[in-house]
PDB file of N, CA and C in Angstrom:
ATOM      1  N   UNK A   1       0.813  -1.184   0.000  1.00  0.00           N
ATOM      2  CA  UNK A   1       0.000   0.000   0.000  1.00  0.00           C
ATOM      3  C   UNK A   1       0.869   1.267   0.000  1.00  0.00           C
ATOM      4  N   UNK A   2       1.885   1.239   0.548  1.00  0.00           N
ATOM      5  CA  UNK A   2       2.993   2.590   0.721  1.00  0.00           C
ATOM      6  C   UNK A   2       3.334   2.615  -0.825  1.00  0.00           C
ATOM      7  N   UNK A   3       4.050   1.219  -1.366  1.00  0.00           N
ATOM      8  CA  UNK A   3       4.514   1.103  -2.179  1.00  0.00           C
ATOM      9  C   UNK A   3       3.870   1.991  -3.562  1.00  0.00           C
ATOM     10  N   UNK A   4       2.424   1.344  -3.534  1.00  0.00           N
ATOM     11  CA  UNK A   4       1.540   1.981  -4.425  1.00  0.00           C
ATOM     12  C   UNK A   4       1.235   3.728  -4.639  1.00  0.00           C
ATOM     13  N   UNK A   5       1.215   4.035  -3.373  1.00  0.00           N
ATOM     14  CA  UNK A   5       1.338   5.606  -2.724  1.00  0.00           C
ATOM     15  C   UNK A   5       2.256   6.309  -2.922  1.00  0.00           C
ATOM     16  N   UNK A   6       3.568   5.822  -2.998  1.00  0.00           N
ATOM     17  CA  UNK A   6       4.526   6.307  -3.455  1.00  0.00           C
ATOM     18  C   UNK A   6       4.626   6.146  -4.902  1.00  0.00           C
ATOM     19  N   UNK A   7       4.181   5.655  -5.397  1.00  0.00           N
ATOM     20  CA  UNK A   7       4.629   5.524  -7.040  1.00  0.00           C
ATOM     21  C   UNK A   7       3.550   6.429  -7.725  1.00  0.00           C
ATOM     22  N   UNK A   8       2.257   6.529  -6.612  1.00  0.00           N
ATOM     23  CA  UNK A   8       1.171   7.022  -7.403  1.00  0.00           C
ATOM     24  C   UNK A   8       1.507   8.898  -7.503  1.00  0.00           C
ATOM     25  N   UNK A   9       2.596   9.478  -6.418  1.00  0.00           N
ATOM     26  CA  UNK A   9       2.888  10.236  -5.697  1.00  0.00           C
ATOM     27  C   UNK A   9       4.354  11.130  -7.026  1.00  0.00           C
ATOM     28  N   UNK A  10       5.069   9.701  -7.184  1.00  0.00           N
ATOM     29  CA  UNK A  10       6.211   9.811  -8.279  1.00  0.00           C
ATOM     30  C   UNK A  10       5.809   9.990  -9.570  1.00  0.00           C
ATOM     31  N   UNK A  11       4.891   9.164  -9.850  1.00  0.00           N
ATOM     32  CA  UNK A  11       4.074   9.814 -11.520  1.00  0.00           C
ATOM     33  C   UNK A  11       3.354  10.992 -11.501  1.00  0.00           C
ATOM     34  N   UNK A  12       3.086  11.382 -10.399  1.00  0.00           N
ATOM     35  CA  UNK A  12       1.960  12.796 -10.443  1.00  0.00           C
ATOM     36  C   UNK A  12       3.047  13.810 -10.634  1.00  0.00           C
ATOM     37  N   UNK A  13       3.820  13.733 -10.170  1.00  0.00           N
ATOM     38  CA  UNK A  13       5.041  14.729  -9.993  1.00  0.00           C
ATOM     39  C   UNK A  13       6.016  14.226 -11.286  1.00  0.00           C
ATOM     40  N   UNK A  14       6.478  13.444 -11.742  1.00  0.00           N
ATOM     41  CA  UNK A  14       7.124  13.410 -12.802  1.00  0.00           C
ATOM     42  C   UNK A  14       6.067  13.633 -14.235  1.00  0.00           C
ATOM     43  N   UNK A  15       4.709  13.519 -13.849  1.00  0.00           N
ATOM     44  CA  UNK A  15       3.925  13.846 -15.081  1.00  0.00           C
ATOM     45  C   UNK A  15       3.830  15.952 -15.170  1.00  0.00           C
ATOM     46  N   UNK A  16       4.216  16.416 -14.257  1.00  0.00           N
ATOM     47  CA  UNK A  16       3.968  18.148 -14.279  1.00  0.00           C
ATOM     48  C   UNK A  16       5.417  18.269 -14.255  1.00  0.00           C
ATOM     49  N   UNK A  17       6.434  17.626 -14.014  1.00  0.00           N
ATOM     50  CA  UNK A  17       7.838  18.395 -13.903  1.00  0.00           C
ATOM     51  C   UNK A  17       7.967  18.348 -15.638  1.00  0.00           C
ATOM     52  N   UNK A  18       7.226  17.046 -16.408  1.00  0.00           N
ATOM     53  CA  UNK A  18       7.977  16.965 -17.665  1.00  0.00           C
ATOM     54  C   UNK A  18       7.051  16.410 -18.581  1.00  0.00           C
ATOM     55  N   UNK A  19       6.023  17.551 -18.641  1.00  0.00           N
ATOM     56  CA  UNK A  19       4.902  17.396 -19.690  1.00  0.00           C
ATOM     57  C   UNK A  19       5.034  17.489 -21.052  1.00  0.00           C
ATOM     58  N   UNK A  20       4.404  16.549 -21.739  1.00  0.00           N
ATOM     59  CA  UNK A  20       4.693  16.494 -23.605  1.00  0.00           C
ATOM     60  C   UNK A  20       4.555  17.607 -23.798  1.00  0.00           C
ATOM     61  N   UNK A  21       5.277  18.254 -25.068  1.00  0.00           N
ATOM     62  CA  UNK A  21       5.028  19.363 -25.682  1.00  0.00           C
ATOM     63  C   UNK A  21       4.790  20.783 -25.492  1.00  0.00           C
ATOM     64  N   UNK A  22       5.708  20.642 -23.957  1.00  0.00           N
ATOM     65  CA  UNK A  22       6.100  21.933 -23.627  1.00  0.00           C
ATOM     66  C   UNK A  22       7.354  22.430 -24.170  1.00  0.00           C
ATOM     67  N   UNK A  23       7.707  23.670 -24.098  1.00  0.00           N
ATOM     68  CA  UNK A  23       8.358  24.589 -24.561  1.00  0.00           C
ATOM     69  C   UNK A  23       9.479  24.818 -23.606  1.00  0.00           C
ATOM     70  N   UNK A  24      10.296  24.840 -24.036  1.00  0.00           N
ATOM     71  CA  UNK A  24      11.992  24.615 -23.434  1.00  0.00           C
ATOM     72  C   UNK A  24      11.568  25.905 -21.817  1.00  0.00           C
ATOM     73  N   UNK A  25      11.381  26.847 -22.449  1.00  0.00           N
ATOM     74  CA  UNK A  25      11.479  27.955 -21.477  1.00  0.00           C
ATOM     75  C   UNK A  25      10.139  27.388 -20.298  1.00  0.00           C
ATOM     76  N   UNK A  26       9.335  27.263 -20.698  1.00  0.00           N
ATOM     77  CA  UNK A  26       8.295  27.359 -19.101  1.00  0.00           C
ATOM     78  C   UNK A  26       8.512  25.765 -19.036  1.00  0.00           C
ATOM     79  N   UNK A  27       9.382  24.852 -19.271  1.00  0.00           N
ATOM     80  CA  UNK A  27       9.968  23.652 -18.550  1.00  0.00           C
ATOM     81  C   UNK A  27      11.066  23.808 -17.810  1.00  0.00           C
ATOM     82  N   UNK A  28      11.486  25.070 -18.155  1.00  0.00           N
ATOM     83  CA  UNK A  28      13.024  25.258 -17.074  1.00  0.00           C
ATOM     84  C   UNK A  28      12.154  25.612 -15.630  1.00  0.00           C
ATOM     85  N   UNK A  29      10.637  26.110 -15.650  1.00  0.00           N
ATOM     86  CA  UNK A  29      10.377  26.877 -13.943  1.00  0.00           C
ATOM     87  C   UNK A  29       9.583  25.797 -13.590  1.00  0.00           C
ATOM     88  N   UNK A  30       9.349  24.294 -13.956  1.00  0.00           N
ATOM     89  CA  UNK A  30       8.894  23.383 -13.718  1.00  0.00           C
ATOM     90  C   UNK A  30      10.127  22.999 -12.948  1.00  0.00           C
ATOM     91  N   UNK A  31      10.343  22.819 -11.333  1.00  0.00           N
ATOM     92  CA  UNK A  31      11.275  22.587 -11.008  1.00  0.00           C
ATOM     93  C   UNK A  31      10.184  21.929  -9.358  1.00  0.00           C
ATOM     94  N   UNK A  32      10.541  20.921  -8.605  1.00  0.00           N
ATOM     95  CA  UNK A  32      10.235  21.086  -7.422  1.00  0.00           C
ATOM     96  C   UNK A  32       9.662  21.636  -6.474  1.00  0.00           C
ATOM     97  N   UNK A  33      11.182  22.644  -6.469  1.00  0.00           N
ATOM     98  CA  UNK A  33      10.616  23.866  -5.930  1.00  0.00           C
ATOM     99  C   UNK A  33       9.732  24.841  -6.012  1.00  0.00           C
ATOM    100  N   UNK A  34       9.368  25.020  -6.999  1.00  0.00           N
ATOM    101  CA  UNK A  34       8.161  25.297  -7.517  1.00  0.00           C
ATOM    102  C   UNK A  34       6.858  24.494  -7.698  1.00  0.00           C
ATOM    103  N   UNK A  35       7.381  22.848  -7.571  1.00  0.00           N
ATOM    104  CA  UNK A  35       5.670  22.761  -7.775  1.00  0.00           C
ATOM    105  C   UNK A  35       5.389  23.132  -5.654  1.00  0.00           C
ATOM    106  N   UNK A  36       6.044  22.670  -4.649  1.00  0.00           N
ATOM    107  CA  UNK A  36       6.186  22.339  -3.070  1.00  0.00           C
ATOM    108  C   UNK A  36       5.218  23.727  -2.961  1.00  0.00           C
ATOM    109  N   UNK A  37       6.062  24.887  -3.557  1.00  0.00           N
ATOM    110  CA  UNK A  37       5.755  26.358  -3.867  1.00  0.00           C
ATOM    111  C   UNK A  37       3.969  26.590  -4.150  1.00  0.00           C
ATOM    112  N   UNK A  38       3.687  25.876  -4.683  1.00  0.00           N
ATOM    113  CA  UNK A  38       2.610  26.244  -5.626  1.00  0.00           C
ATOM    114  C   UNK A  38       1.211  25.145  -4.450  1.00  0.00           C
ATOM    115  N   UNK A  39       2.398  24.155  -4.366  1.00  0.00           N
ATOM    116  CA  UNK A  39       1.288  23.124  -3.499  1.00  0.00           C
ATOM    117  C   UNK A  39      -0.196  23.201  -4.117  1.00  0.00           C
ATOM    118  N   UNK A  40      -0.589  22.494  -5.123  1.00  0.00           N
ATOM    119  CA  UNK A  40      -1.689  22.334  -6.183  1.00  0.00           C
ATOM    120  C   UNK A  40      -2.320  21.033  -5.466  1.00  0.00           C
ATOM    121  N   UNK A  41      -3.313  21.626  -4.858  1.00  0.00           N
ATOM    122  CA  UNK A  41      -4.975  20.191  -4.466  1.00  0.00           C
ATOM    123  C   UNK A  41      -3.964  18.696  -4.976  1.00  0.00           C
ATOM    124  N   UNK A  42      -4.122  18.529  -5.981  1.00  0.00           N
ATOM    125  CA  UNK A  42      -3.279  16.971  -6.499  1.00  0.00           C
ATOM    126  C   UNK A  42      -2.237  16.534  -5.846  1.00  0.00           C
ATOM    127  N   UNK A  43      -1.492  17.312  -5.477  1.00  0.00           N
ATOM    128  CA  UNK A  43       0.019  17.173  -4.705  1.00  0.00           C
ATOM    129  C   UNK A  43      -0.442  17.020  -3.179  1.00  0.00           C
ATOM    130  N   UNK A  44      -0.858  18.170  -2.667  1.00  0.00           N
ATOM    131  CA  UNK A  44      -1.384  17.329  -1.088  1.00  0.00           C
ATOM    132  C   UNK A  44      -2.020  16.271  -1.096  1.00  0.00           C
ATOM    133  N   UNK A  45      -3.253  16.096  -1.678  1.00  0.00           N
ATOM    134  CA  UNK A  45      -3.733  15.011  -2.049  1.00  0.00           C
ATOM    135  C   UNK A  45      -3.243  13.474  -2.003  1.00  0.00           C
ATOM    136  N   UNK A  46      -2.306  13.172  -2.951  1.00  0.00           N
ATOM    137  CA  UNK A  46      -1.280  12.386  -3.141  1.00  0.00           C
ATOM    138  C   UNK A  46      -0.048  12.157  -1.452  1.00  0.00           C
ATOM    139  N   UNK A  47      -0.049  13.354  -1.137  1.00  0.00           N
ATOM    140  CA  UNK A  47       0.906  13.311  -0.013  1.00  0.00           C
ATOM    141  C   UNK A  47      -0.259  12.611   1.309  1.00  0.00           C
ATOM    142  N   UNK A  48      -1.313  12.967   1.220  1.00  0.00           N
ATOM    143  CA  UNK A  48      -2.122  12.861   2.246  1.00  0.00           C
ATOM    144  C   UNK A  48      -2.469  11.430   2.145  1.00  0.00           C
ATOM    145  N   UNK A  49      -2.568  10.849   1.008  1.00  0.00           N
ATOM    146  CA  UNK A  49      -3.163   9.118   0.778  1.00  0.00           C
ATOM    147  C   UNK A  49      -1.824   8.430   1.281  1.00  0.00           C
ATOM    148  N   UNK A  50      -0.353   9.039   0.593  1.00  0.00           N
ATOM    149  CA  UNK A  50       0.847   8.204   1.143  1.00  0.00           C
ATOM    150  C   UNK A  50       1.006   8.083   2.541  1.00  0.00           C
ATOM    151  N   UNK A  51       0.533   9.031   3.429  1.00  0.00           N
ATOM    152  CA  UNK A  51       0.393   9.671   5.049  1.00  0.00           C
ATOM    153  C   UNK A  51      -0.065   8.663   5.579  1.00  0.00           C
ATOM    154  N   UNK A  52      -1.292   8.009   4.996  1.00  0.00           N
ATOM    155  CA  UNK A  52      -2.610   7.379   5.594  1.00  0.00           C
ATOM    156  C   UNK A  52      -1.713   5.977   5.326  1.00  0.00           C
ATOM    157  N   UNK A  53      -1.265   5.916   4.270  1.00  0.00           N
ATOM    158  CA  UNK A  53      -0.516   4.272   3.955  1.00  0.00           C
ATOM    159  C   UNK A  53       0.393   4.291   5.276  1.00  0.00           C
ATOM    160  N   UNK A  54       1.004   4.964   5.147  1.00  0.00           N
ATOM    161  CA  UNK A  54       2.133   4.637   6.141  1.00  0.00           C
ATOM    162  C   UNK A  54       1.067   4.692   7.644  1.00  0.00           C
ATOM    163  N   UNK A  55       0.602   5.173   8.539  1.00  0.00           N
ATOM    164  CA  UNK A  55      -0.520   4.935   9.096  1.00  0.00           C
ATOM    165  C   UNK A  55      -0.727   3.739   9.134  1.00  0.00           C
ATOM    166  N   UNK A  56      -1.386   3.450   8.306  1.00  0.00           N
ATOM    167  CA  UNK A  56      -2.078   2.269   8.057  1.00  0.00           C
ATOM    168  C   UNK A  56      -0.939   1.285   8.457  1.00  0.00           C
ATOM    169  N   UNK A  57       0.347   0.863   7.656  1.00  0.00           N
ATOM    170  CA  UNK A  57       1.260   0.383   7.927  1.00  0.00           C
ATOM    171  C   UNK A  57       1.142   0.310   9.366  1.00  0.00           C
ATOM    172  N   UNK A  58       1.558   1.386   9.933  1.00  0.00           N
ATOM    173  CA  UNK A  58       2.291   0.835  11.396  1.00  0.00           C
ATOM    174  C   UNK A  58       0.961   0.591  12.288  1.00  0.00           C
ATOM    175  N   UNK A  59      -0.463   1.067  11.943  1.00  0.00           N
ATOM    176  CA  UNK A  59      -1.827  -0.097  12.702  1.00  0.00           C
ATOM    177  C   UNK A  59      -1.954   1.537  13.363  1.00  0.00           C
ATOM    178  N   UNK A  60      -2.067   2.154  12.920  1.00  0.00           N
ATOM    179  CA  UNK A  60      -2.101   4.026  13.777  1.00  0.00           C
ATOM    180  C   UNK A  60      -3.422   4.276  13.291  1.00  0.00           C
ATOM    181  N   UNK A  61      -4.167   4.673  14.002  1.00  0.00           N
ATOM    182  CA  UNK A  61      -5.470   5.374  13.266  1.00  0.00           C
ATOM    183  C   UNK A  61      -5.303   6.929  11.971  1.00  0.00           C
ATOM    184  N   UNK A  62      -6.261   6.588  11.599  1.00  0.00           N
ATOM    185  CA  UNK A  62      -5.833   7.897  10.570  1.00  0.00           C
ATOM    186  C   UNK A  62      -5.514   9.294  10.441  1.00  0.00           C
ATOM    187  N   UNK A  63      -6.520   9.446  11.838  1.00  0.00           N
ATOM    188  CA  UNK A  63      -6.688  10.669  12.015  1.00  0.00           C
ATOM    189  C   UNK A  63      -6.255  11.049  13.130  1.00  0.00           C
ATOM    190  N   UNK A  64      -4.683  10.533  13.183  1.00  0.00           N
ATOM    191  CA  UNK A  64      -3.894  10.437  14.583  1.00  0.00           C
ATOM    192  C   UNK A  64      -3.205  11.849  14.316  1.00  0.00           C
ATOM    193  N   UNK A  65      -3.046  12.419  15.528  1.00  0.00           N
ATOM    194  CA  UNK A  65      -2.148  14.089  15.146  1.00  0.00           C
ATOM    195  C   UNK A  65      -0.677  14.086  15.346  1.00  0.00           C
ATOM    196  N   UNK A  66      -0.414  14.979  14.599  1.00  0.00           N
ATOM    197  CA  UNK A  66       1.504  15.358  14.307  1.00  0.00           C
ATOM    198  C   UNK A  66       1.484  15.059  16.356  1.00  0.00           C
ATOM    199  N   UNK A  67       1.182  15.090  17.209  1.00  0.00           N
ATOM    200  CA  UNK A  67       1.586  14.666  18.675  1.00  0.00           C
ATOM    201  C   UNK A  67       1.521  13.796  18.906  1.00  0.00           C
ATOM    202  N   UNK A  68       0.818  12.850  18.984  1.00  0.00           N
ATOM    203  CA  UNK A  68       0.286  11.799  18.976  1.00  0.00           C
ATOM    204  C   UNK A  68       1.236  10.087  18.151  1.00  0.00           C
ATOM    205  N   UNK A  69       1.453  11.087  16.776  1.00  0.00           N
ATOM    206  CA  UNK A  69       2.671  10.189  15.832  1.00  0.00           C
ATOM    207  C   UNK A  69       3.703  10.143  16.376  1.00  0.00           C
ATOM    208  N   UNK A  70       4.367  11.233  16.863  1.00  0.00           N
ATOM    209  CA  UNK A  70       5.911  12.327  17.147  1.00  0.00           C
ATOM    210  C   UNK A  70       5.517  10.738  18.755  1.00  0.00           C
ATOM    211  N   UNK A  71       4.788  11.137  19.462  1.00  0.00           N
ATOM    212  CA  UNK A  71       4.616   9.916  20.433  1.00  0.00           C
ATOM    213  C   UNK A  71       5.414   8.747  20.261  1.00  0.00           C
ATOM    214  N   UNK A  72       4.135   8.005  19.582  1.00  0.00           N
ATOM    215  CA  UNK A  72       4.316   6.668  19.158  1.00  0.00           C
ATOM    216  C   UNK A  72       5.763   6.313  18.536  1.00  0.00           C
ATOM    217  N   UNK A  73       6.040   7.473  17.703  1.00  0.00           N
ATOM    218  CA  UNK A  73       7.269   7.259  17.004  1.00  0.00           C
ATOM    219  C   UNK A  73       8.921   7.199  18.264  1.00  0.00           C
ATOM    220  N   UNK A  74       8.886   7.841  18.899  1.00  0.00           N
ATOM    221  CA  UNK A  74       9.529   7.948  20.236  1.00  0.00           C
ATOM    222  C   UNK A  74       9.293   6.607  20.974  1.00  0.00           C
ATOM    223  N   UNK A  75       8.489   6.151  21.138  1.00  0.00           N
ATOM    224  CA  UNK A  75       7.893   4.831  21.935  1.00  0.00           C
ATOM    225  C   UNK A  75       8.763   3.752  21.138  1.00  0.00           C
ATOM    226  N   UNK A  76       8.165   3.422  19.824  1.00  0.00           N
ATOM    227  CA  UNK A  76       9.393   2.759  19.368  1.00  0.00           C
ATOM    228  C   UNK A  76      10.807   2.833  19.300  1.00  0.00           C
ATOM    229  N   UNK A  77      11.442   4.037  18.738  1.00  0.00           N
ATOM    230  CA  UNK A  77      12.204   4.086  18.874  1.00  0.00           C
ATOM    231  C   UNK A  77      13.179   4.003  20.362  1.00  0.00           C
ATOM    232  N   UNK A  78      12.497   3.729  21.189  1.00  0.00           N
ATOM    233  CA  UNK A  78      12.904   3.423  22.537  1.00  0.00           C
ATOM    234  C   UNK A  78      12.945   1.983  23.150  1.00  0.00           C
ATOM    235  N   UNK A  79      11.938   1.052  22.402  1.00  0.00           N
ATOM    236  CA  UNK A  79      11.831   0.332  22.573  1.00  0.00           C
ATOM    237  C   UNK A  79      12.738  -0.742  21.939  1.00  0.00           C
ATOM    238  N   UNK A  80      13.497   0.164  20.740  1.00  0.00           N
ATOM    239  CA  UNK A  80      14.651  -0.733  19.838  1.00  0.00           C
ATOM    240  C   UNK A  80      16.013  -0.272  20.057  1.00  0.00           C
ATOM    241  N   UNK A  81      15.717   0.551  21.621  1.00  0.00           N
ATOM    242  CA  UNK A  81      17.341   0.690  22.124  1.00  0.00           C
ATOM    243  C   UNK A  81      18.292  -0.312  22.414  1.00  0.00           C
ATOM    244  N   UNK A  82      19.155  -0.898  22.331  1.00  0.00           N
ATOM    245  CA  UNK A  82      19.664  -2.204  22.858  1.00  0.00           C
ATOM    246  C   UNK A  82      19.354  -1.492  25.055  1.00  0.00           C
ATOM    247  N   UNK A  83      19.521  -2.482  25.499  1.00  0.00           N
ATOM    248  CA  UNK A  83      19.361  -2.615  26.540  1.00  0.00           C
ATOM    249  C   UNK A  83      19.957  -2.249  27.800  1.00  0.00           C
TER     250      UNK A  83
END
């Protein structure tokens, strides 16, 4: 499911960095930084379904908050201290 999320995430973004039959000049400001910049509905979107995969992955509810993760994430990582 990540897997899928991420790829679905990599074509959305490699389909606007390098669209057919654009013109040399407005493909040079097709850059990253500019789309992060612009943050277009599709792009959060995409970021928000990969969010939920990974979620999902580790058995977290969905609508768990940036405190709550930052938590859990600490919890493990504590728990895979050697001893």
């Amino acid at each position: 499911m990540i897997a899928a999320a991420a790829q679905g995430l990599v074509e959305l973004r490699d389909g606007w960095l390098n669209p057919a039959g654009i013109e040399p000049e407005a493909l040079a400001e097709r850059t990253l930084t500019n789309l992060y910049n612009q943050r277009p509905s599709w792009l959060a979107n995409a970021h928000h379904d990969l969010g939920r995969a990974v979620l999902a992955a580790y058995g977290w509810p969905p609508d768990a908050s940036d405190d709550a993760i930052l938590e859990r994430l600490l919890e493990l990582n504590l728990s895979r201290q050697p001893g």
